[in-house]
C-alpha atoms as a PDB file:
ATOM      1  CA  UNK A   1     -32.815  15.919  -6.819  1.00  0.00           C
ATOM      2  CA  UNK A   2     -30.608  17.917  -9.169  1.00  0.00           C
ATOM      3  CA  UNK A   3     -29.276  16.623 -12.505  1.00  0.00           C
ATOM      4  CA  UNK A   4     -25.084  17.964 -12.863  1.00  0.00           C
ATOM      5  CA  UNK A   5     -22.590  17.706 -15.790  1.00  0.00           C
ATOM      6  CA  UNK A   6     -19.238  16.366 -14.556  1.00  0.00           C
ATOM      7  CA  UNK A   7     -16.890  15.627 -17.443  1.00  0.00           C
ATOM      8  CA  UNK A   8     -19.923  15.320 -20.115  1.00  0.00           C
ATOM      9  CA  UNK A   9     -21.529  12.562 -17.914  1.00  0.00           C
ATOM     10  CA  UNK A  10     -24.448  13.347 -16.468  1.00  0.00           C
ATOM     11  CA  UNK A  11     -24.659  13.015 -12.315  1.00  0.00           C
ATOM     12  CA  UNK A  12     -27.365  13.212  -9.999  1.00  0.00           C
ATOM     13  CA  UNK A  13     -27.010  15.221  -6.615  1.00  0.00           C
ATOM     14  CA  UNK A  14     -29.409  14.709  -3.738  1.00  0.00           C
ATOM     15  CA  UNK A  15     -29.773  15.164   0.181  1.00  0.00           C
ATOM     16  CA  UNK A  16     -31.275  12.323   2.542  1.00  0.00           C
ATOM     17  CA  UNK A  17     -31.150  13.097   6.220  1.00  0.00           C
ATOM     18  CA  UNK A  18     -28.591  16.125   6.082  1.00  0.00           C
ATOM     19  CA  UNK A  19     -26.454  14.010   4.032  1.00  0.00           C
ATOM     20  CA  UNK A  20     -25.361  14.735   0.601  1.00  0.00           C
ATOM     21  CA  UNK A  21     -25.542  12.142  -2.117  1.00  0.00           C
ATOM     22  CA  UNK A  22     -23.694  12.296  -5.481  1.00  0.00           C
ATOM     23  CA  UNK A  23     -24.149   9.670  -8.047  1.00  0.00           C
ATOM     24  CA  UNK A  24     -23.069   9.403 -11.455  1.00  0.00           C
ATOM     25  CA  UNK A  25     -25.858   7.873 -14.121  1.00  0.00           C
ATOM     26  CA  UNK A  26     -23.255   6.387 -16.587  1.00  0.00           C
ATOM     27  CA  UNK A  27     -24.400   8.429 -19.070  1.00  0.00           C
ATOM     28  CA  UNK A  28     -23.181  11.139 -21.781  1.00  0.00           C
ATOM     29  CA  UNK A  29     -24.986  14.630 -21.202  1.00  0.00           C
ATOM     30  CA  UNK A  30     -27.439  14.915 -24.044  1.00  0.00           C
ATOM     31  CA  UNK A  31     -31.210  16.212 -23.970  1.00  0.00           C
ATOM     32  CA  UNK A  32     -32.239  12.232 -24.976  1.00  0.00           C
ATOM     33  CA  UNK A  33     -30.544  11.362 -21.835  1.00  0.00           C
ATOM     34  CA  UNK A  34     -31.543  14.380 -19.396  1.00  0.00           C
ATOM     35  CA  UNK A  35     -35.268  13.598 -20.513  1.00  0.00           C
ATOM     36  CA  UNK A  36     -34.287   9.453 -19.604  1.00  0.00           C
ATOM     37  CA  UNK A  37     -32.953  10.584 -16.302  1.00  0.00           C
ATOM     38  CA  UNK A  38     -35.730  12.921 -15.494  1.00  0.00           C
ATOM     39  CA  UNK A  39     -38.557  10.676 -16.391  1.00  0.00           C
ATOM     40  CA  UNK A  40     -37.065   7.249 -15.380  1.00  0.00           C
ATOM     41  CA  UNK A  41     -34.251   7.313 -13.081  1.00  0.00           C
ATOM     42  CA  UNK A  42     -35.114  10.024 -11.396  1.00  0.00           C
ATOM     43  CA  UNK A  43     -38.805   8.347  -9.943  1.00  0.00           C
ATOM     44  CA  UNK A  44     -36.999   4.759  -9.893  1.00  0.00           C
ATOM     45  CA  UNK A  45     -34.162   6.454  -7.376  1.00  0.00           C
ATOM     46  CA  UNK A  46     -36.539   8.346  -5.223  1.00  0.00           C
ATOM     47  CA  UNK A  47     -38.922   4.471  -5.001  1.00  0.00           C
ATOM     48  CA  UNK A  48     -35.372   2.306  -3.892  1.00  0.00           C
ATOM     49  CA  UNK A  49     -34.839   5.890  -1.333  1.00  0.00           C
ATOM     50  CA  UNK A  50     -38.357   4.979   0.057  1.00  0.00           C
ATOM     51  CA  UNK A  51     -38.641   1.368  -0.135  1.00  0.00           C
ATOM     52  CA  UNK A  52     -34.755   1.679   1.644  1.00  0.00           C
ATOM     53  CA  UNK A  53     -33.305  -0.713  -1.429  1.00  0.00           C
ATOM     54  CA  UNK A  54     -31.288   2.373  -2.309  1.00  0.00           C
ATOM     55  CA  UNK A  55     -28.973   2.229   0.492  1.00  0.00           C
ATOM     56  CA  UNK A  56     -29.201  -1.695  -0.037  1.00  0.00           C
ATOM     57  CA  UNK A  57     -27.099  -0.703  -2.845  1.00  0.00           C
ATOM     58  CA  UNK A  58     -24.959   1.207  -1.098  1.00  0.00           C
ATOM     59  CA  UNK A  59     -23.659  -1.604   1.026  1.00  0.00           C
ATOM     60  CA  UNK A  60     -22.698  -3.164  -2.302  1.00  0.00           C
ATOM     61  CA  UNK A  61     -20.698  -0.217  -3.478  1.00  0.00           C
ATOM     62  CA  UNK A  62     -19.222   1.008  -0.188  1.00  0.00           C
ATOM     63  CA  UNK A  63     -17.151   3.890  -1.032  1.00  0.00           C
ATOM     64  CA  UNK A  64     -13.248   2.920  -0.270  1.00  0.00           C
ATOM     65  CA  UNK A  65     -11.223   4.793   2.790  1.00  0.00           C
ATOM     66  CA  UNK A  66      -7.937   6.680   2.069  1.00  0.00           C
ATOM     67  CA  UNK A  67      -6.420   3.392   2.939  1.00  0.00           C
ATOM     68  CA  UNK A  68      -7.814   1.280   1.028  1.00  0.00           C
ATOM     69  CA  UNK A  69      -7.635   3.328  -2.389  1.00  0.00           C
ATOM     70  CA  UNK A  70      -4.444   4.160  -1.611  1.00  0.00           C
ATOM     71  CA  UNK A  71      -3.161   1.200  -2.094  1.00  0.00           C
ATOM     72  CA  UNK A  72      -4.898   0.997  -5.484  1.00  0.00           C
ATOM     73  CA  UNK A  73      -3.113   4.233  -6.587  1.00  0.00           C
ATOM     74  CA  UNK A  74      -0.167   3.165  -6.052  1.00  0.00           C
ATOM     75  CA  UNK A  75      -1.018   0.019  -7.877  1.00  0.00           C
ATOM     76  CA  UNK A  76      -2.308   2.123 -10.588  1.00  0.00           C
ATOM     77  CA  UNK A  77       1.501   4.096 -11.180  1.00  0.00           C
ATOM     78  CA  UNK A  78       3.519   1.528 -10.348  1.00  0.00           C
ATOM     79  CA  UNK A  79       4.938   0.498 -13.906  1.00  0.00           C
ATOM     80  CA  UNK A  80       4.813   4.489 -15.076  1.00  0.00           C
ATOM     81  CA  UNK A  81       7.170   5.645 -12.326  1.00  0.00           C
ATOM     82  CA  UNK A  82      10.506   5.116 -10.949  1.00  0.00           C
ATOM     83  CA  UNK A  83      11.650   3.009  -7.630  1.00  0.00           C
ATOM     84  CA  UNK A  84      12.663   6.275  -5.726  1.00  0.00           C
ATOM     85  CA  UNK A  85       9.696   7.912  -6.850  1.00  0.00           C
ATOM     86  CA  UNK A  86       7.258   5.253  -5.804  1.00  0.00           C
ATOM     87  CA  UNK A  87       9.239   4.985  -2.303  1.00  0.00           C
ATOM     88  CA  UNK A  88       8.597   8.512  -2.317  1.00  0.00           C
ATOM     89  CA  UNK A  89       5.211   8.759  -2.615  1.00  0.00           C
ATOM     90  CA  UNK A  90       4.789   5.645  -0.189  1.00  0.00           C
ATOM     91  CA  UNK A  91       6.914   7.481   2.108  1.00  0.00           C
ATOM     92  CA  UNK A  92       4.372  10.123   1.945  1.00  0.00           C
ATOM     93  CA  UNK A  93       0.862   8.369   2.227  1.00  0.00           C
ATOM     94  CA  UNK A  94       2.705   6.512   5.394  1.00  0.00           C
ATOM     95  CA  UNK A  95       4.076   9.252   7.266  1.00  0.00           C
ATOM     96  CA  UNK A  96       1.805  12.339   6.687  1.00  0.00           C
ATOM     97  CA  UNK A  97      -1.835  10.724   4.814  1.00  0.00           C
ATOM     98  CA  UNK A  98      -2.728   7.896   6.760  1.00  0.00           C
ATOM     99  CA  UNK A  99      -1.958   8.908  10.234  1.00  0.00           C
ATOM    100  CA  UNK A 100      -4.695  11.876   9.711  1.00  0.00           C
ATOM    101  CA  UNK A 101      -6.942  10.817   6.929  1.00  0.00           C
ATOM    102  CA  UNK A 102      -6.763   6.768   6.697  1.00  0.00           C
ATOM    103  CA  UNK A 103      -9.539   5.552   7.801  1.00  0.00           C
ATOM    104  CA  UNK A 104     -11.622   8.534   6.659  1.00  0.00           C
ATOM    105  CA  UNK A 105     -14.012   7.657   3.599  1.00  0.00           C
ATOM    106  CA  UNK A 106     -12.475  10.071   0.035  1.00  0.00           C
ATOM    107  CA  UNK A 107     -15.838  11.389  -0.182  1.00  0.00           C
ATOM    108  CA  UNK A 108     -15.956  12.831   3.539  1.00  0.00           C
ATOM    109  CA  UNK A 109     -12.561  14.592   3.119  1.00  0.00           C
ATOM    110  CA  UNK A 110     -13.760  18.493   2.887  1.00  0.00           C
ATOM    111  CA  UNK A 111     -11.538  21.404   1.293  1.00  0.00           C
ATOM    112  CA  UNK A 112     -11.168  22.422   5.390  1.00  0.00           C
ATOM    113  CA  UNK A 113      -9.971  19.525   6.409  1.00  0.00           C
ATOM    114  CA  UNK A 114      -7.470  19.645   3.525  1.00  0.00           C
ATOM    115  CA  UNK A 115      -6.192  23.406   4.755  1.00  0.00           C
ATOM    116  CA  UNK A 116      -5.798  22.606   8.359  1.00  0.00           C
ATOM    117  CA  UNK A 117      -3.787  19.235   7.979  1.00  0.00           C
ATOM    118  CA  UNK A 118      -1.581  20.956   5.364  1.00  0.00           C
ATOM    119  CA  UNK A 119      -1.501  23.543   8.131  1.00  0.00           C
ATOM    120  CA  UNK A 120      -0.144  21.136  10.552  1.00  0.00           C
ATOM    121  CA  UNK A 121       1.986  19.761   8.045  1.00  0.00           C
ATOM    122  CA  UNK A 122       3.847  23.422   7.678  1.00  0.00           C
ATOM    123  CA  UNK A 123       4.580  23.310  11.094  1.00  0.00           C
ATOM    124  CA  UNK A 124       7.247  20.262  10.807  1.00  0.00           C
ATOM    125  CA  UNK A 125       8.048  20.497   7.435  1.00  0.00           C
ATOM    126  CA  UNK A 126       9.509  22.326   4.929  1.00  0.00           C
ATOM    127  CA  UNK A 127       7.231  23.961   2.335  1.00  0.00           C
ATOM    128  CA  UNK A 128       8.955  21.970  -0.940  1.00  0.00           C
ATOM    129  CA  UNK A 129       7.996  18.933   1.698  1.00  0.00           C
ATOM    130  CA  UNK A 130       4.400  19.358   1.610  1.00  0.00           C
ATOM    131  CA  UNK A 131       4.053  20.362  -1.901  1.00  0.00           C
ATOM    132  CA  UNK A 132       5.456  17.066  -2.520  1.00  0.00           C
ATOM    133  CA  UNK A 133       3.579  15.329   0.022  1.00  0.00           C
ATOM    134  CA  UNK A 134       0.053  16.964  -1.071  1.00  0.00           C
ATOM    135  CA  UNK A 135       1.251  16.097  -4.799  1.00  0.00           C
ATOM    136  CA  UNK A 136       0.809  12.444  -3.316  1.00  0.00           C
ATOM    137  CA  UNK A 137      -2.465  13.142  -2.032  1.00  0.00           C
ATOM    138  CA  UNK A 138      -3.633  14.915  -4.551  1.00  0.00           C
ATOM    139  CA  UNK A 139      -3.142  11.883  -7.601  1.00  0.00           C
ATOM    140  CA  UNK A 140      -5.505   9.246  -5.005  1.00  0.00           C
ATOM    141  CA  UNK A 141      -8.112  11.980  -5.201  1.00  0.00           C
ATOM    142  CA  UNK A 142      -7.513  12.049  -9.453  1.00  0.00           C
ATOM    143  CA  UNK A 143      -7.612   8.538  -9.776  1.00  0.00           C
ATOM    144  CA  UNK A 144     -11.169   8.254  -7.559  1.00  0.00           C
ATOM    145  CA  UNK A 145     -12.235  11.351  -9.624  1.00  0.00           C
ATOM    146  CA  UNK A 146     -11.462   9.593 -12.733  1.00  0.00           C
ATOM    147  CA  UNK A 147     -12.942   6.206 -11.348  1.00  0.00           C
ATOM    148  CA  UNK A 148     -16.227   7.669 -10.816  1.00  0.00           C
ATOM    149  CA  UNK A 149     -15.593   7.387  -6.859  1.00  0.00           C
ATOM    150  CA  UNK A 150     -16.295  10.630  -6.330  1.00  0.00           C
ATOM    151  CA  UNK A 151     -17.263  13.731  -7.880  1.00  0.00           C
ATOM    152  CA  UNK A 152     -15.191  16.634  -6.849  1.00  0.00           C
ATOM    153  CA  UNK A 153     -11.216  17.010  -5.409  1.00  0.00           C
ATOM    154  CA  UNK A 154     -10.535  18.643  -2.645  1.00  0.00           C
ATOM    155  CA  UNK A 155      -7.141  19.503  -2.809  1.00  0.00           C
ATOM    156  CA  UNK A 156      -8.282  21.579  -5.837  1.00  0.00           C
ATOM    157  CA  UNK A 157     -10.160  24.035  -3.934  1.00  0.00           C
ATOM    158  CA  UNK A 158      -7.027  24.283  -1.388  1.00  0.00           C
ATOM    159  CA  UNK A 159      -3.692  26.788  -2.273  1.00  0.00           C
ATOM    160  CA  UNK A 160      -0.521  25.248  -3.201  1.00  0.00           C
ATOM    161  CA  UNK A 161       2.000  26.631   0.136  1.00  0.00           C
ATOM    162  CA  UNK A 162       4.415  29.015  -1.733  1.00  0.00           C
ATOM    163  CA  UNK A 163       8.364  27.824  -1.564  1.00  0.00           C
ATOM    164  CA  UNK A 164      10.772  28.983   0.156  1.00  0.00           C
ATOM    165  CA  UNK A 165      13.529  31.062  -1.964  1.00  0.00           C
ATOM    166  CA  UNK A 166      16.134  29.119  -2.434  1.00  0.00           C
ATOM    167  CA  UNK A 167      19.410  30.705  -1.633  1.00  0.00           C
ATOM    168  CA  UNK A 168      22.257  29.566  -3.918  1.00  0.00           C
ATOM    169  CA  UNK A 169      25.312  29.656  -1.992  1.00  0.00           C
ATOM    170  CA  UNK A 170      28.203  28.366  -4.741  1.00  0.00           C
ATOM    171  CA  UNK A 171      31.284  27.765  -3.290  1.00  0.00           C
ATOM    172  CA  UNK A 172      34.437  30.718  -4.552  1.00  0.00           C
ATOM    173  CA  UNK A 173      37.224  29.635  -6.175  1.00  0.00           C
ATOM    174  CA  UNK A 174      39.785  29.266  -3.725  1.00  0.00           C
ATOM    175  CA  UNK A 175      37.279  27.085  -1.524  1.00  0.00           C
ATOM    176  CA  UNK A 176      36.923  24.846  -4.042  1.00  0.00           C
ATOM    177  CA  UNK A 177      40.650  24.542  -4.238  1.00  0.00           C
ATOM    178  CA  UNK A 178      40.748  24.010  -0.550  1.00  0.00           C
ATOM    179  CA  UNK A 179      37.856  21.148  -0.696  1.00  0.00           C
ATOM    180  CA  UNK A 180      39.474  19.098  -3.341  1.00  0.00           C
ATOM    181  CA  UNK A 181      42.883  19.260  -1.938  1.00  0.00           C
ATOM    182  CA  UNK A 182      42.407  18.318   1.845  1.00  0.00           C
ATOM    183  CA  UNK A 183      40.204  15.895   0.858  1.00  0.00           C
ATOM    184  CA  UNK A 184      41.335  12.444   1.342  1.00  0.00           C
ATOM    185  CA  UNK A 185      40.797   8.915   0.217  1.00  0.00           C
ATOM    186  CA  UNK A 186      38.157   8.755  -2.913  1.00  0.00           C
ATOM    187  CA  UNK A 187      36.561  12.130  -1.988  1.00  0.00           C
ATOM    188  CA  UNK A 188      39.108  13.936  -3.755  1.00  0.00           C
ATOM    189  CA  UNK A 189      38.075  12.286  -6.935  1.00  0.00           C
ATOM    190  CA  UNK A 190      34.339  12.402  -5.905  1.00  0.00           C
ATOM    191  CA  UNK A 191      34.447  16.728  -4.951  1.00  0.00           C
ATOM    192  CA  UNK A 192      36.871  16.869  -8.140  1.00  0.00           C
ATOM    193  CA  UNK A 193      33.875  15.187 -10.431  1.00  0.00           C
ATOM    194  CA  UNK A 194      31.693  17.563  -8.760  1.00  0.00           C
ATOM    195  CA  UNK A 195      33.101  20.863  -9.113  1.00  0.00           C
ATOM    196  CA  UNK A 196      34.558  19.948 -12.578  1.00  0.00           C
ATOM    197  CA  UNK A 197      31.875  18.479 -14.354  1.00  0.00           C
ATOM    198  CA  UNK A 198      28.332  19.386 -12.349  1.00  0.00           C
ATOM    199  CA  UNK A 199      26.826  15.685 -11.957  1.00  0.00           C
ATOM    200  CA  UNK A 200      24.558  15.263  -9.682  1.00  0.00           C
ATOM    201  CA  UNK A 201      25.194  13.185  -6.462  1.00  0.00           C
ATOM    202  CA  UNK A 202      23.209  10.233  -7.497  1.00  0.00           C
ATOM    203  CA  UNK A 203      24.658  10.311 -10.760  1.00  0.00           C
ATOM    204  CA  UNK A 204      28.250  10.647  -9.120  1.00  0.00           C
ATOM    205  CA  UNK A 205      28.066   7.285  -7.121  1.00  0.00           C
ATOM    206  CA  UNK A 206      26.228   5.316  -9.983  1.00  0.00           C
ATOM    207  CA  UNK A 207      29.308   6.086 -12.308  1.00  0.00           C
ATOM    208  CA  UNK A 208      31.092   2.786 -13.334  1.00  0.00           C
ATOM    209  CA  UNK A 209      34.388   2.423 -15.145  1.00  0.00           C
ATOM    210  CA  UNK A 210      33.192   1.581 -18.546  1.00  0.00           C
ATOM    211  CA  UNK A 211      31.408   4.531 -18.360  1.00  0.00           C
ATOM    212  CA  UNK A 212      34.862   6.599 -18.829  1.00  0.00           C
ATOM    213  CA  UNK A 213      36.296   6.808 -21.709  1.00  0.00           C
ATOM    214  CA  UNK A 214      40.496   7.984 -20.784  1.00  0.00           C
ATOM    215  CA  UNK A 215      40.852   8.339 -24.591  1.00  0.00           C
ATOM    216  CA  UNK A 216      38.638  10.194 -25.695  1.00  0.00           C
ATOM    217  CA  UNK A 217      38.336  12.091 -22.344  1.00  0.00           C
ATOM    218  CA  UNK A 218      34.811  11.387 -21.877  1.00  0.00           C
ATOM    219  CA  UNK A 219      32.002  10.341 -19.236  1.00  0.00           C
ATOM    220  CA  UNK A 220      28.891   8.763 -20.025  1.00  0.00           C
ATOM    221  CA  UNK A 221      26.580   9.530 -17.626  1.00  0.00           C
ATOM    222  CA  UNK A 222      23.228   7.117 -17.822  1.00  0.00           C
ATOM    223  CA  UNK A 223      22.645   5.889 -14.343  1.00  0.00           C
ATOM    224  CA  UNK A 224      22.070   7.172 -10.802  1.00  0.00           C
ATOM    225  CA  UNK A 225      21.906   5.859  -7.159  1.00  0.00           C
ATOM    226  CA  UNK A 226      19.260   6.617  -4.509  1.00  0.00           C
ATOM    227  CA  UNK A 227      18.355   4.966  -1.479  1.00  0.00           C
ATOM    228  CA  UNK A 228      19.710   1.559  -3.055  1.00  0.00           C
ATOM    229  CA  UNK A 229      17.912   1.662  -6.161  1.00  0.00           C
ATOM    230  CA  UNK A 230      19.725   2.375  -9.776  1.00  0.00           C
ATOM    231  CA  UNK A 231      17.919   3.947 -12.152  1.00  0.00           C
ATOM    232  CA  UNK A 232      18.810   6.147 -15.441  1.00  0.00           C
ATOM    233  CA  UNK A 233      18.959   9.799 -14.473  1.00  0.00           C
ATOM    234  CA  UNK A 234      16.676  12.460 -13.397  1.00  0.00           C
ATOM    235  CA  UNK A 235      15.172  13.316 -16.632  1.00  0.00           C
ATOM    236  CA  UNK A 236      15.708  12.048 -20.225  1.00  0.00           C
ATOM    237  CA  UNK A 237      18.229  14.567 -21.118  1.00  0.00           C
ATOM    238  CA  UNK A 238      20.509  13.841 -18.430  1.00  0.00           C
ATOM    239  CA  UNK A 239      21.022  10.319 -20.132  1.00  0.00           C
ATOM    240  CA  UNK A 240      24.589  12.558 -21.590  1.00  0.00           C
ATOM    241  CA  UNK A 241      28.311  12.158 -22.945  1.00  0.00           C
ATOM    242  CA  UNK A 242      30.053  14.871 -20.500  1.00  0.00           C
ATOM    243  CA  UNK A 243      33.958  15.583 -21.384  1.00  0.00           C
ATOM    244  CA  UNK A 244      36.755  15.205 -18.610  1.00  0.00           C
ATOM    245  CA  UNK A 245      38.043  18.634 -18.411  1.00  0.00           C
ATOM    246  CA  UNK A 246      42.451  18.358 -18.362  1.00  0.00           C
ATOM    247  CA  UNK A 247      42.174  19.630 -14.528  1.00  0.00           C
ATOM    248  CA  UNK A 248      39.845  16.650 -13.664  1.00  0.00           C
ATOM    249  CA  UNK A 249      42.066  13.842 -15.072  1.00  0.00           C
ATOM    250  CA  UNK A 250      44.702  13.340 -13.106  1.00  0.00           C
ATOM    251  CA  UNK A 251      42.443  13.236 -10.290  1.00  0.00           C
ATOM    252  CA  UNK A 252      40.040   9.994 -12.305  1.00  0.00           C
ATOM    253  CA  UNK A 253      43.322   8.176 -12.943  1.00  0.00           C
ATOM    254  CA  UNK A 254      44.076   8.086  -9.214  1.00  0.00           C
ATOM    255  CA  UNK A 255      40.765   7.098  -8.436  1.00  0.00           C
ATOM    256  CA  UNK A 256      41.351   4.312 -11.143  1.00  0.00           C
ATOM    257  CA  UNK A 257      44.337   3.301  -9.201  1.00  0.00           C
ATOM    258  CA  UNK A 258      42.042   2.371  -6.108  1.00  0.00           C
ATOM    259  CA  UNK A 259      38.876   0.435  -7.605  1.00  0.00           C
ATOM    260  CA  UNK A 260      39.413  -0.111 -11.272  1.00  0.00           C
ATOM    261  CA  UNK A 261      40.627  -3.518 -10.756  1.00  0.00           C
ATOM    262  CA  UNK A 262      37.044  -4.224  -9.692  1.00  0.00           C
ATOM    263  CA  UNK A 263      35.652  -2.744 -13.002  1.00  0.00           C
ATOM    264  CA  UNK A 264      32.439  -2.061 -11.570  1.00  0.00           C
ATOM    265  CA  UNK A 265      31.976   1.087  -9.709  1.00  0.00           C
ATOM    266  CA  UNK A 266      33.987   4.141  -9.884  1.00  0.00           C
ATOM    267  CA  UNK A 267      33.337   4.861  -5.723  1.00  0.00           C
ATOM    268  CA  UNK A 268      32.981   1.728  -3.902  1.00  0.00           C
ATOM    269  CA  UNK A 269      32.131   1.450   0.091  1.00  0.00           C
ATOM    270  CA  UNK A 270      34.644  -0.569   2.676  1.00  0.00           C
ATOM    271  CA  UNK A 271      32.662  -3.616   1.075  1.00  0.00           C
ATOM    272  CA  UNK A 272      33.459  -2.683  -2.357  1.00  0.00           C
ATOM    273  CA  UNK A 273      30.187  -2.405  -3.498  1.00  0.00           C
ATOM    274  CA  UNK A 274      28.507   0.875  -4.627  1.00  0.00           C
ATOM    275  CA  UNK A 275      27.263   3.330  -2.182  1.00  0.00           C
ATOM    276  CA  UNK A 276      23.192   2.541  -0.899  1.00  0.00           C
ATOM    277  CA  UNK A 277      22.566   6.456  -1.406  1.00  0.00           C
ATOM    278  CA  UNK A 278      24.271   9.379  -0.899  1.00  0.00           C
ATOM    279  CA  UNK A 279      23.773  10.452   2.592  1.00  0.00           C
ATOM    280  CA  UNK A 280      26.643   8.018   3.366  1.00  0.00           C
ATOM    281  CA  UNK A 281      29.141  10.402   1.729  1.00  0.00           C
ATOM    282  CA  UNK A 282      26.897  13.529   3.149  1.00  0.00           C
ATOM    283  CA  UNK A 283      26.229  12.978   6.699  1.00  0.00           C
ATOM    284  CA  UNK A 284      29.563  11.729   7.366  1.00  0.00           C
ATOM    285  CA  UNK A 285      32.738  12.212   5.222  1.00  0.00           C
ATOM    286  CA  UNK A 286      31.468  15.524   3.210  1.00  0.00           C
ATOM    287  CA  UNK A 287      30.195  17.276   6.692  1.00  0.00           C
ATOM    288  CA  UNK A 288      33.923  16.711   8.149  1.00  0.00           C
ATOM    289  CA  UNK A 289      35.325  17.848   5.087  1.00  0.00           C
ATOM    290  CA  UNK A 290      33.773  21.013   5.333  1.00  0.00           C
ATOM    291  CA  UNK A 291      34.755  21.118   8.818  1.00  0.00           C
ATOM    292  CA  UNK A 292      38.168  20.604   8.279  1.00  0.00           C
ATOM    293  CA  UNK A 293      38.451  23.063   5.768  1.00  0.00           C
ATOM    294  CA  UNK A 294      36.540  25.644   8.024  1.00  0.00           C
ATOM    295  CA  UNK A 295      34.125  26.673   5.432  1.00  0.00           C
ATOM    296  CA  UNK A 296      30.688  27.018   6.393  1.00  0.00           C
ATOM    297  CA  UNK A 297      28.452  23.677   5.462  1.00  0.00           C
ATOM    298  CA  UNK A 298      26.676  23.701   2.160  1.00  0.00           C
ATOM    299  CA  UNK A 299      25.044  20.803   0.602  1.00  0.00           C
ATOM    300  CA  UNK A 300      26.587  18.410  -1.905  1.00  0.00           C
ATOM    301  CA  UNK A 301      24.391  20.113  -4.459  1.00  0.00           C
ATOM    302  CA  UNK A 302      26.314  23.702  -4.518  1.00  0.00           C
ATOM    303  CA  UNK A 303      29.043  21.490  -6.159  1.00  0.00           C
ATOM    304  CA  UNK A 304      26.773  21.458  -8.926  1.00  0.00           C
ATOM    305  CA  UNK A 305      25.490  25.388  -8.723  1.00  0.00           C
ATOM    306  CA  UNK A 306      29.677  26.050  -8.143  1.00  0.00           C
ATOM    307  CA  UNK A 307      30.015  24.365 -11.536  1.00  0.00           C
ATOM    308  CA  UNK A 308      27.467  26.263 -13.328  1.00  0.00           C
ATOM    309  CA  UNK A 309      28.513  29.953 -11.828  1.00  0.00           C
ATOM    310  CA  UNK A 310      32.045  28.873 -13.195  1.00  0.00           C
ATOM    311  CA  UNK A 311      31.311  27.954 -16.613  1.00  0.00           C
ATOM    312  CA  UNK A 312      29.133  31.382 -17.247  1.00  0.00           C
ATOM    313  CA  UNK A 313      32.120  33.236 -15.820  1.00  0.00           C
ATOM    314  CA  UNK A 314      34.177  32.035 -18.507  1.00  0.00           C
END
């Protein structure tokens, strides 16, 4: 039996029939309790190992599957983080943790197993993807670590997959002139907001009326949409006062003219409510706009790189 320091607390590491054993003693790492441990625990463990009361015990404190503490780590975060952000990470433990690892105990999980299901994982997905999902994988594993569940992480001892560059493919000038004016309907306000002011998409569709301010030629961004849920922005300084550029205007006061008399959402659906998430506009209206205009399809999100390359050119 071998005495280890884990986070100043003292642990005890053994083996019993090929398999490993790691314990922690509940106890700060001081010579007072290394001579305790080594004079009294140590002989009372190794009696209950003989006697078989030790594993007695261990029926009591069964060690949890990824299932089952999964559901606790979740439980953990759940006031700290966001709606999208906890669908995301339940996303993740449901599509790409539990079919592999559910009913696996956390303490059987090896650094191997870790590389060859995030292996498997960069087969389907996207690197960004499985950094994200692994990010969700790797916070159970913290919280047992920090419970005293178990004693090491393996996801620590596995390498992060590098990203993918990004290419940044702004849109030029005279395609963003094209965009805005053969667009029809409300999505020549909604590429106009885009290319003029740089929102993102979430924050585009959770806009509402008494957010924008005609007078003073302001918007006050402090809301976004995803995947039905409204929440303030990304991050705290995109809670922002934005100003409505004399281009941008004329093309808010038509948009007025088709759902301010609802004063609720500036972009409303055929139901006039506010869009569920953005891949209504994208995977529809935005991907025939493109067409249409025969420009080769970017995401929503170049709107936003389009803006930024502008405003440094001038």
């Amino acid at each position: 039996m071998k005495l280890i320091n884990r986070n100043g607390k003292l642990w005890i590491t053994f083996y019993h029939q090929s398999t490993r054993y790691r314990r922690t003693l509940e106890l700060d790492d001081t010579k007072v309790n290394r001579k305790l441990a080594t004079t009294q625990l140590i002989p009372e463990l190794i009696y209950k190992l003989n006697s078989g009361k030790f594993f007695e015990t261990e029926l009591q404190q069964k060690i949890p599957t990824v299932s089952e503490y999964a559901k606790v780590s979740l439980q953990l975060h759940s006031q700290s983080r966001k709606a999208s952000t906890s669908y995301d990470y339940e996303t993740s433990i449901r599509l790409h943790i539990l079919p592999k690892f559910g009913k696996t105990r956390l303490d059987k999980i090896k650094p191997s197993d870790i590389q060859l299901w995030q292996n498997s994982l960069l087969e389907k997905l996207k690197p960004r993807r499985v950094r994200n999902v692994r990010a969700t994988f790797n916070t159970i594993f913290s919280d047992a670590l920090r419970d005293e569940i178990i004693i090491k992480n393996p996801i620590s001892m596995v390498k992060t997959p590098k990203l993918d560059k990004i290419e940044v493919k702004s849109f030029s000038f005279e395609e963003m002139k094209k965009i805005i004016s053969m667009a029809t309907g409300d999505m020549k306000a909604f590429t106009a907001l885009g290319f003029f002011t740089g929102l993102r998409s979430g924050e585009i569709i959770g806009l509402r009326w008494e957010d924008v301010d005609f007078t003073k030629q302001e918007i006050h961004i402090k809301r976004a949409i995803r995947m039905g849920t409204i929440s303030t922005p990304k991050t705290r300084n995109s809670i922002r006062t934005i100003d409505i550029l004399d281009n941008l205007l004329p093309y808010l006061q038509e948009q007025y003219k088709l759902t301010g008399k609802h004063k609720s959402y500036v972009f409303l659906n055929q139901d006039d409510e506010h869009y569920y998430d953005i891949k209504r506009i994208r995977d529809t209206r935005w991907k025939n706009l493109l067409k249409e205009c025969e420009i080769v399809y970017r995401t929503i999100y170049q709107m936003r790189h389009t803006f930024a390359t502008v405003m440094i050119e001038n």
